[in-house]
C-alpha atoms as a PDB file:
ATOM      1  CA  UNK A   1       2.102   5.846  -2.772  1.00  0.00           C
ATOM      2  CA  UNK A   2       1.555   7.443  -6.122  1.00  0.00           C
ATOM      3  CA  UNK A   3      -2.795   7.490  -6.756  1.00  0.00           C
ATOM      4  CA  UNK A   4      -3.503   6.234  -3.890  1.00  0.00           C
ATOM      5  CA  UNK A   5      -3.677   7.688  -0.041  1.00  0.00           C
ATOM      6  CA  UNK A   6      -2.531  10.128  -1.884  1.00  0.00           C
ATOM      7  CA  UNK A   7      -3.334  13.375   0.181  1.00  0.00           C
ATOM      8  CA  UNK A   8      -2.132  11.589   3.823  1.00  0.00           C
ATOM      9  CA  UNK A   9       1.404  10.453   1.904  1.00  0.00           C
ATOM     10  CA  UNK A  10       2.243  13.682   0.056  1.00  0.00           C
ATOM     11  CA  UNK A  11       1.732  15.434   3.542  1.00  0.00           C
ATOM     12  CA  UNK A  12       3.567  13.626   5.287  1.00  0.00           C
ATOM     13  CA  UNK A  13       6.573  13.839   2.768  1.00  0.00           C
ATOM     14  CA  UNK A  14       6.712  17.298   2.778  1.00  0.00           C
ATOM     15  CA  UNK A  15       6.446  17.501   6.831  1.00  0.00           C
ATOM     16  CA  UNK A  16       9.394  15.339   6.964  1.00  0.00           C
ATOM     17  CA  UNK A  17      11.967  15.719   9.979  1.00  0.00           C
ATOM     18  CA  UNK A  18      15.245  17.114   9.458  1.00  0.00           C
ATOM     19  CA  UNK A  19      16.749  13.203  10.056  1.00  0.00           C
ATOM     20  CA  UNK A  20      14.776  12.301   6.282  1.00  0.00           C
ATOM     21  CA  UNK A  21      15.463  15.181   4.454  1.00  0.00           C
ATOM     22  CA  UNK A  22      18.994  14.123   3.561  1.00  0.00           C
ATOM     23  CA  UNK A  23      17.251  11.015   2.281  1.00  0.00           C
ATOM     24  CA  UNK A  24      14.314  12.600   0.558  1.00  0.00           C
ATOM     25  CA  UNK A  25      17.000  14.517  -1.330  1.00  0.00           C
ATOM     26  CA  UNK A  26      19.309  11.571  -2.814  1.00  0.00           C
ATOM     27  CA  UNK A  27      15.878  10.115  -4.359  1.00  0.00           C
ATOM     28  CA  UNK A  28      15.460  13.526  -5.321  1.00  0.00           C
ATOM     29  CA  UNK A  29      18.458  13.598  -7.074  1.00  0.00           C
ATOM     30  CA  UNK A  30      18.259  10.898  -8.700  1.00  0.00           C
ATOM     31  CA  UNK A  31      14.770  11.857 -10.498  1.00  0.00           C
ATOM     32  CA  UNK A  32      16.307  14.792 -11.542  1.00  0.00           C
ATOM     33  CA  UNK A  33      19.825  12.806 -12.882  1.00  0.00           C
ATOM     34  CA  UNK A  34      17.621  10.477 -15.152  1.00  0.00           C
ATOM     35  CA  UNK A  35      15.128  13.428 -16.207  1.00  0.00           C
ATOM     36  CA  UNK A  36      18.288  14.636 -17.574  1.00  0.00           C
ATOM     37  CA  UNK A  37      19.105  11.498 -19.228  1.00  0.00           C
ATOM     38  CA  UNK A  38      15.657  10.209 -20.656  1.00  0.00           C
ATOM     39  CA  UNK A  39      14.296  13.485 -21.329  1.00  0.00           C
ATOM     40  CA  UNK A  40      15.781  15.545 -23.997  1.00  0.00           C
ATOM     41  CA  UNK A  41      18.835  17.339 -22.101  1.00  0.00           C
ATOM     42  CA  UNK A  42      19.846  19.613 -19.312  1.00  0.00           C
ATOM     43  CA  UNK A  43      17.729  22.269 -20.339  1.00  0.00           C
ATOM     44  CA  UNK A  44      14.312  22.975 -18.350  1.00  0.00           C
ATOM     45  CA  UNK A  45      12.831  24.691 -20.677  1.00  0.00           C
ATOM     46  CA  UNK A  46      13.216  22.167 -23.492  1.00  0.00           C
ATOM     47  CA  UNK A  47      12.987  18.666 -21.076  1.00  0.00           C
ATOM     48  CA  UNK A  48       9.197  18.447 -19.203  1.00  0.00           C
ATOM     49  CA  UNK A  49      10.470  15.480 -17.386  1.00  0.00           C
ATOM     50  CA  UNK A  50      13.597  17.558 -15.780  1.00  0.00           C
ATOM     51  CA  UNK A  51      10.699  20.681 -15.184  1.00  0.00           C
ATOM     52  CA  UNK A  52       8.521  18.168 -12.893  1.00  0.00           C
ATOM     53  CA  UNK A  53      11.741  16.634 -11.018  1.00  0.00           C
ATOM     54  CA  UNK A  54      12.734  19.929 -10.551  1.00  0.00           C
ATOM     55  CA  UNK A  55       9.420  21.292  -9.377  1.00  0.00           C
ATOM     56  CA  UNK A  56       9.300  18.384  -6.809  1.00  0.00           C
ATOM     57  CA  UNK A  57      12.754  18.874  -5.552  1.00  0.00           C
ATOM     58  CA  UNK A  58      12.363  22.327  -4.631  1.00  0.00           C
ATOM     59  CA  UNK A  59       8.552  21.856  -2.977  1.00  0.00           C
ATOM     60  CA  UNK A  60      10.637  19.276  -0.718  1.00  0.00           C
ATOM     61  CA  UNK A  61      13.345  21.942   0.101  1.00  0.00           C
ATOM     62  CA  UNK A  62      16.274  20.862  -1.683  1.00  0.00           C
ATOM     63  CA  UNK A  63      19.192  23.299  -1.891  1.00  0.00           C
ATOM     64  CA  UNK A  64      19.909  24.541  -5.880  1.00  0.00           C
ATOM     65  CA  UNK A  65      23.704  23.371  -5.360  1.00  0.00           C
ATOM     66  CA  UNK A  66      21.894  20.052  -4.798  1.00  0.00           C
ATOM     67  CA  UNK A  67      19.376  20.424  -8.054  1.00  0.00           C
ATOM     68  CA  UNK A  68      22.358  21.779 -10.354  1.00  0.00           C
ATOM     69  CA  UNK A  69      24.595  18.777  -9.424  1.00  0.00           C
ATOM     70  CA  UNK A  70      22.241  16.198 -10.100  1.00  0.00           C
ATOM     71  CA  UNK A  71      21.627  17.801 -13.500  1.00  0.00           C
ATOM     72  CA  UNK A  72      25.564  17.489 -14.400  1.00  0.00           C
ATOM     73  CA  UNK A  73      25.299  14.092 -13.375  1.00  0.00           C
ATOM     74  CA  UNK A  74      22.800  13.282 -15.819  1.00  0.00           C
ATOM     75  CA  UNK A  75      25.218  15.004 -18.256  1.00  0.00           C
ATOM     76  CA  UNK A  76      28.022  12.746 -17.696  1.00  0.00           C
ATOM     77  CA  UNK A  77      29.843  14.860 -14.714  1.00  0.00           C
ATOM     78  CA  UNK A  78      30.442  13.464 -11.515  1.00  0.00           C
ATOM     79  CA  UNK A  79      30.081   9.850 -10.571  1.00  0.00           C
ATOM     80  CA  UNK A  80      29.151   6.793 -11.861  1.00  0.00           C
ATOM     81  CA  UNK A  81      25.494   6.701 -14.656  1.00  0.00           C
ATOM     82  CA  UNK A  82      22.822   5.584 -12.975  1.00  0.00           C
ATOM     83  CA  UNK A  83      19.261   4.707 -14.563  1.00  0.00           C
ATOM     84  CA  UNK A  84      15.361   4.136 -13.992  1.00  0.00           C
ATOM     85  CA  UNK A  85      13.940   0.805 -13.312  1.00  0.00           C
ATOM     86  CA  UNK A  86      10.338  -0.187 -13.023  1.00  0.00           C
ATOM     87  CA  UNK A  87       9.445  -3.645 -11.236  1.00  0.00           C
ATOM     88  CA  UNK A  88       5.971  -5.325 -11.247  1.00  0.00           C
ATOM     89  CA  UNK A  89       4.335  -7.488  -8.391  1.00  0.00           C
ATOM     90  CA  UNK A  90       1.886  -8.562  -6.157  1.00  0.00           C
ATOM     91  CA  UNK A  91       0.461  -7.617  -2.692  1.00  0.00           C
ATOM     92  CA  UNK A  92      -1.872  -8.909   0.408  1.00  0.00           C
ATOM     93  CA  UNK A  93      -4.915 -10.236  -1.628  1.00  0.00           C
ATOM     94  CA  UNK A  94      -4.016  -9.957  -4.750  1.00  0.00           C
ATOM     95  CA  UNK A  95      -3.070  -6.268  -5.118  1.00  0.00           C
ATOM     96  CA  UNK A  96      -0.888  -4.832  -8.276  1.00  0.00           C
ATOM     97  CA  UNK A  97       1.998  -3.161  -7.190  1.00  0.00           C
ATOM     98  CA  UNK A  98       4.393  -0.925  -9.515  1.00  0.00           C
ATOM     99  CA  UNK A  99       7.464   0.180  -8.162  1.00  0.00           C
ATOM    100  CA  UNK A 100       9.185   2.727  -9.817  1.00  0.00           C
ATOM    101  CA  UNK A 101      13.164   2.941  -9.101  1.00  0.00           C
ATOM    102  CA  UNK A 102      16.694   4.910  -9.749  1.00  0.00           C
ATOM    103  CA  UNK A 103      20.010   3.266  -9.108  1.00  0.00           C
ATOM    104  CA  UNK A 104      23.439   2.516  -9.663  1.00  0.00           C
ATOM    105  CA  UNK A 105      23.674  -1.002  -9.006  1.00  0.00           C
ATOM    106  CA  UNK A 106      20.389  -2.762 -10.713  1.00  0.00           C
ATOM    107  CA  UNK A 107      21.195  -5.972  -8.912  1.00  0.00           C
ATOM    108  CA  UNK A 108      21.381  -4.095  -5.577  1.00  0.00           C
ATOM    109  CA  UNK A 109      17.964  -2.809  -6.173  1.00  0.00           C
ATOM    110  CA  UNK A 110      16.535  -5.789  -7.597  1.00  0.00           C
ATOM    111  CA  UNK A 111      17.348  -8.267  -4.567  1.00  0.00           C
ATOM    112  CA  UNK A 112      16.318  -5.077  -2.029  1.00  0.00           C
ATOM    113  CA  UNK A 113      13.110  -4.929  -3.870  1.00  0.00           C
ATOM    114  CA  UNK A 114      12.476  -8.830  -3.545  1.00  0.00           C
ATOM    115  CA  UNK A 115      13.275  -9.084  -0.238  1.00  0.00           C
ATOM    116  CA  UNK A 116      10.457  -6.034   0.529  1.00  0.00           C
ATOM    117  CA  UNK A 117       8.077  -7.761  -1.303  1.00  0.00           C
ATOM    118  CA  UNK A 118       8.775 -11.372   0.334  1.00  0.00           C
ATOM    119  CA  UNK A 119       8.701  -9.941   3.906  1.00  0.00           C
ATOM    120  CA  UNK A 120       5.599  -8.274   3.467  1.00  0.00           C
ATOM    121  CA  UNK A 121       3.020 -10.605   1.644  1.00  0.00           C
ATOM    122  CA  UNK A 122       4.040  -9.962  -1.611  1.00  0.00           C
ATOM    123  CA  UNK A 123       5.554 -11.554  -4.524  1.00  0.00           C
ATOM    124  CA  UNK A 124       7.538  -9.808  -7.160  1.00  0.00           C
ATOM    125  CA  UNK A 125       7.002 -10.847 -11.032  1.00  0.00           C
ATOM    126  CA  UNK A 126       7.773 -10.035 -13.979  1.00  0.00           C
ATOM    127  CA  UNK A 127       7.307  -7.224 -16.468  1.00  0.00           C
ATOM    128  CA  UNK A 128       4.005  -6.941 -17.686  1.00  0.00           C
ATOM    129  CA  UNK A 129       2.569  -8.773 -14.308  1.00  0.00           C
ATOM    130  CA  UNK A 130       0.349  -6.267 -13.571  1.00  0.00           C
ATOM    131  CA  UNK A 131       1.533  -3.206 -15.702  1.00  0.00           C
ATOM    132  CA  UNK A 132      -1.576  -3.817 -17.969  1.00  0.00           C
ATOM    133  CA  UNK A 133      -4.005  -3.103 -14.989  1.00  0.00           C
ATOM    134  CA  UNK A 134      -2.512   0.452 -15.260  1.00  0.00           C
ATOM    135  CA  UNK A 135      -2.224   3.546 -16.910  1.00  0.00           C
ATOM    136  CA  UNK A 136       0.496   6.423 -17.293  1.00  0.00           C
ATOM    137  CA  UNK A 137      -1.406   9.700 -16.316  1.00  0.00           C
ATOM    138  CA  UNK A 138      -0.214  13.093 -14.932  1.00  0.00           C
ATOM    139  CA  UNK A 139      -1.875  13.942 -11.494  1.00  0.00           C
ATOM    140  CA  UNK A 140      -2.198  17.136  -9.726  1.00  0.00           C
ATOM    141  CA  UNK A 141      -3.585  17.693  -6.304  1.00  0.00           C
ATOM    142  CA  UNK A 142      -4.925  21.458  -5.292  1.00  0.00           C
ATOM    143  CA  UNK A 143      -6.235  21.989  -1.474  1.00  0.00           C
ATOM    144  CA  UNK A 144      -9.499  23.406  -0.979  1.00  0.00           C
ATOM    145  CA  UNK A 145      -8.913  27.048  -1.332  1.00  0.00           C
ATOM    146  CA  UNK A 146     -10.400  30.097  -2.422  1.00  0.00           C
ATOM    147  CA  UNK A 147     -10.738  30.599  -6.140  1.00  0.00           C
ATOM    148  CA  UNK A 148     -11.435  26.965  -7.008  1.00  0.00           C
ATOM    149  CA  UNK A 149     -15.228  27.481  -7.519  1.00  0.00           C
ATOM    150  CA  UNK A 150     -14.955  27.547 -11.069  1.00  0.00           C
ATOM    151  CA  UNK A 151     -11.478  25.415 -11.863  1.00  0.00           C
ATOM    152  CA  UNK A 152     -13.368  22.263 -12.606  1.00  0.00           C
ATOM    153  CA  UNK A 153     -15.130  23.601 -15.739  1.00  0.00           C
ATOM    154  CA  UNK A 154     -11.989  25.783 -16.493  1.00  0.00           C
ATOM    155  CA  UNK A 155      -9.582  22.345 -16.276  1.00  0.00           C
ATOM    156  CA  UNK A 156     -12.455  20.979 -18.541  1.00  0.00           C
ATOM    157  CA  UNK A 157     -11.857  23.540 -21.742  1.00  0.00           C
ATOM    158  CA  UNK A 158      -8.018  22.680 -21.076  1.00  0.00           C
ATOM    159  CA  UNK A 159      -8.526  19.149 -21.764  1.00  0.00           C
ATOM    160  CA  UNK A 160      -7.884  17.538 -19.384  1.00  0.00           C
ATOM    161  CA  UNK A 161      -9.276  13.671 -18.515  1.00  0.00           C
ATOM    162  CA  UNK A 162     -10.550  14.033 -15.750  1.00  0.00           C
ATOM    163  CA  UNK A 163     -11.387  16.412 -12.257  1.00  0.00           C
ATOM    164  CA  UNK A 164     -12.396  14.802  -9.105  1.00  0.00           C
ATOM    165  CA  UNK A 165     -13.716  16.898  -5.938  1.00  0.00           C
ATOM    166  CA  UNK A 166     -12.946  15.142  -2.977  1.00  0.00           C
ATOM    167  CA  UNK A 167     -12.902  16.198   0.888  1.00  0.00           C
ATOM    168  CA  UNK A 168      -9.340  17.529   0.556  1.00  0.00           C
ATOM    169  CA  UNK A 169      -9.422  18.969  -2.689  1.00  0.00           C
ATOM    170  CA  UNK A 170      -9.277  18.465  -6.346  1.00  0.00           C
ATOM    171  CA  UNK A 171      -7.665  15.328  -7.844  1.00  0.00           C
ATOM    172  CA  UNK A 172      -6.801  16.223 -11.919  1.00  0.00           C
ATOM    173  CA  UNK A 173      -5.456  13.979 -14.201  1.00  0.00           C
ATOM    174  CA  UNK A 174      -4.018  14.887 -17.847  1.00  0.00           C
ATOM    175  CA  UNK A 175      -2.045  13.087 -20.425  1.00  0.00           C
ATOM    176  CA  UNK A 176       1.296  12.998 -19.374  1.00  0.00           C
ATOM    177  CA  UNK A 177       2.858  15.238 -21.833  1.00  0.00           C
ATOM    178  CA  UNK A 178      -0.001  17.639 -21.016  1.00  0.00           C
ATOM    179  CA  UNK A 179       1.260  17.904 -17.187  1.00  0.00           C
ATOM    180  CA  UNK A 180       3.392  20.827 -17.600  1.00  0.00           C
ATOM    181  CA  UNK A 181       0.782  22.699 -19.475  1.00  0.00           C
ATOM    182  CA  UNK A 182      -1.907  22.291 -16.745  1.00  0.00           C
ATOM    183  CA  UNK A 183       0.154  23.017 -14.159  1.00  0.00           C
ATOM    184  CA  UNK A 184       1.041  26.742 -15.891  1.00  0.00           C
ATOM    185  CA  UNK A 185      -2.426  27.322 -16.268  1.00  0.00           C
ATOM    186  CA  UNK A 186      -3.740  26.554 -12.648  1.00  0.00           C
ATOM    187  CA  UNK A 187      -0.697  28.555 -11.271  1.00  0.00           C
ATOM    188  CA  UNK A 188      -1.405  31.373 -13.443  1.00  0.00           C
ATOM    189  CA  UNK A 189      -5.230  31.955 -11.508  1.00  0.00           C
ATOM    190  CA  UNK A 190      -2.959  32.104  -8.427  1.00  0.00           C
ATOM    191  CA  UNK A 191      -4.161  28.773  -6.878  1.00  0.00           C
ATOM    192  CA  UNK A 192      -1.533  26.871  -5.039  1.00  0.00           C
ATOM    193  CA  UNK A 193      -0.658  23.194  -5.539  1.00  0.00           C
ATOM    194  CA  UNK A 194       0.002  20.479  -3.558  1.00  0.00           C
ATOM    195  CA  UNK A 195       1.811  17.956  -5.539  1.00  0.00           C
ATOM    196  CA  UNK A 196       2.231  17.749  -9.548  1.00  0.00           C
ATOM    197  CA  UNK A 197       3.627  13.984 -10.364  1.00  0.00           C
ATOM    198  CA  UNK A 198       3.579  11.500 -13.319  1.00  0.00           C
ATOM    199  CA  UNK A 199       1.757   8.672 -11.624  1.00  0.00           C
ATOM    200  CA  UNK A 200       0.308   4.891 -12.840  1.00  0.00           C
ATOM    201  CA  UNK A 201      -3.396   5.336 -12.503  1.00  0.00           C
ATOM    202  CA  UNK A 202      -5.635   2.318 -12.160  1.00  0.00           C
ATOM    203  CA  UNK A 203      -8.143   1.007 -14.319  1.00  0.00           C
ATOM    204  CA  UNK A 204     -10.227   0.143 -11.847  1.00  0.00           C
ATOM    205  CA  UNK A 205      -9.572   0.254  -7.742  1.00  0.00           C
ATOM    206  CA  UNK A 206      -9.510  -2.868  -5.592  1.00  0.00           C
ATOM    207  CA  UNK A 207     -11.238  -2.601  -2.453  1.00  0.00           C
ATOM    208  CA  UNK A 208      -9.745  -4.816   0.930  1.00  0.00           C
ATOM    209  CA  UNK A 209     -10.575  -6.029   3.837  1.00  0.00           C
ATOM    210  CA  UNK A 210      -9.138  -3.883   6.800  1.00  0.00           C
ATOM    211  CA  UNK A 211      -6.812  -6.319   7.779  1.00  0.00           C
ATOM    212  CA  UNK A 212      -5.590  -6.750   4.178  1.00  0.00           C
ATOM    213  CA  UNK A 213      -5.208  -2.869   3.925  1.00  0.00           C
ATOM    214  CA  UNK A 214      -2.994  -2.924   6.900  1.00  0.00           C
ATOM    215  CA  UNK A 215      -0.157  -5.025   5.400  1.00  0.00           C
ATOM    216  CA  UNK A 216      -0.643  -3.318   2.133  1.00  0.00           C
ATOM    217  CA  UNK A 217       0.302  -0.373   3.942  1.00  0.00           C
ATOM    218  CA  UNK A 218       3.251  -1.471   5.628  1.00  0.00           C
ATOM    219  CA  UNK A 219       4.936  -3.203   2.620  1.00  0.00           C
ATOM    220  CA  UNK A 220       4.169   0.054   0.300  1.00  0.00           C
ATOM    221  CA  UNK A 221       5.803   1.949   3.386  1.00  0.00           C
ATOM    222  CA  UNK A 222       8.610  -0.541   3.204  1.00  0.00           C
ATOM    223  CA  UNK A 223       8.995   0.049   0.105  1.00  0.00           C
ATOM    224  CA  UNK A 224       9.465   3.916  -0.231  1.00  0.00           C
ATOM    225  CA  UNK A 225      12.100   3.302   2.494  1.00  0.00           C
ATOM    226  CA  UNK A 226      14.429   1.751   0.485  1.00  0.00           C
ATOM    227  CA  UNK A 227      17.331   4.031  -1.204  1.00  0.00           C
ATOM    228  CA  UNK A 228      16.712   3.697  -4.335  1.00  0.00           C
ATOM    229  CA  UNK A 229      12.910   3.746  -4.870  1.00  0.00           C
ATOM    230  CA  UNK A 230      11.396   7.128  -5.646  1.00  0.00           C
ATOM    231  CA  UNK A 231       7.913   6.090  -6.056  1.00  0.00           C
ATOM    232  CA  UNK A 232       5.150   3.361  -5.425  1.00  0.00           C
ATOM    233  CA  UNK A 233       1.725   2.795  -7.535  1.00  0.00           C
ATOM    234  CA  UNK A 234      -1.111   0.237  -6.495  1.00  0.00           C
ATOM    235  CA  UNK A 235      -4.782  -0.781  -7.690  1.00  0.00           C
ATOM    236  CA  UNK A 236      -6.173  -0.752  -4.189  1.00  0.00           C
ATOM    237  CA  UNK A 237      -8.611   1.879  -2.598  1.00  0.00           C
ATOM    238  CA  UNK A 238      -7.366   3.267   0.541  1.00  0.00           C
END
């Protein structure tokens, strides 16, 4: 869940068993496929959007043969095109929900995505349901770790919106486009991150009832299980 439990979910990604890997890579995959597509070419150095599927791929493990295919695939090699989707709903209590998608088969995914949503206590809408309650941001999440005294102020003259110290860590958000940029300059004081990701950050958080946070939490987890959905953004404080 992109934003949001944020920390707990991008740990337990990259701890994944052996059993989800093979999974974790076909989403993968497909990131990297319409990077390709939307982003300006098979060339990392030229495409940001391929750079940050790429990065992500390879902090989850996946094999180069694996990364390399999925880039001729977004060139036109292999099988059949495939393309992003976004879909808009509601949760438990009035929650936004943005699901962001890949696939083959938009139908497919549509219907899978309903059905999540109507199982769960949630109701899927239309675009521009609750898109406007959102904003495109870049987010990177850095560990507490020496060296990170000073990073706040530093991320500061960089420009970036906005640095949040938190138990964990530090939560930084950019422009999107300024991601990439960020990301060179934290790696180059030798400070290791823990996820760099285009997210959908709330304008404001939504606080729930525990009970209400519960079935959030299983139909955002239903969610990332299905095939085809690579990532999951809410409005809700967890």
């Amino acid at each position: 869940m992109s934003g949001h439990s944020k920390w707990a979910t991008i740990k337990r990604q990259k701890a994944v068993t052996d059993a989800k890997k093979g999974k974790a890579f076909t989403k993968h995959a497909k990131n990297i496929t319409v990077a390709v597509q939307t982003g300006g070419g098979a060339d990392p150095a030229f495409n940001y959007k391929l750079r940050i599927a790429v990065d992500l791929a390879k902090a989850a493990s996946m094999p180069n043969d694996n990364i390399d295919r999925a880039i001729k695939r977004g060139t036109g090699e292999g099988k059949e095109a495939i393309t992003s989707v976004t879909y808009e709903g509601y949760g438990p209590a009035g929650s936004a929900i943005i699901v962001d998608a890949v696939t083959d088969n938009s139908n497919r995914t549509l219907q899978s995505v309903r059905q999540i949503f109507e199982k769960n206590n949630g109701k899927l809408g239309g675009e521009g349901t609750v898109a406007w309650m959102f904003e495109a941001k870049g987010q990177i999440l850095i560990e507490k770790q020496p060296g990170t005294e000073n990073l706040p102020l530093e991320l500061i003259d960089q420009g970036v919106d906005d640095v949040k110290e938190t138990e964990e860590g530090l939560e930084i958000y950019t422009a999107p486009n300024d991601l990439e940029k960020i990301k060179k300059f934290i790696e180059s004081k030798n400070v290791k991150i823990l996820s760099a990701e285009a997210i959908m950050k709330p304008n404001q958080g939504l606080e729930l009832t525990d009970a209400d946070k519960t079935k959030l939490e299983k139909l955002v987890e239903a969610l990332e299980e299905d095939d085809d959905v690579v990532s999951v953004h809410t409005n809700v404080n967890l």
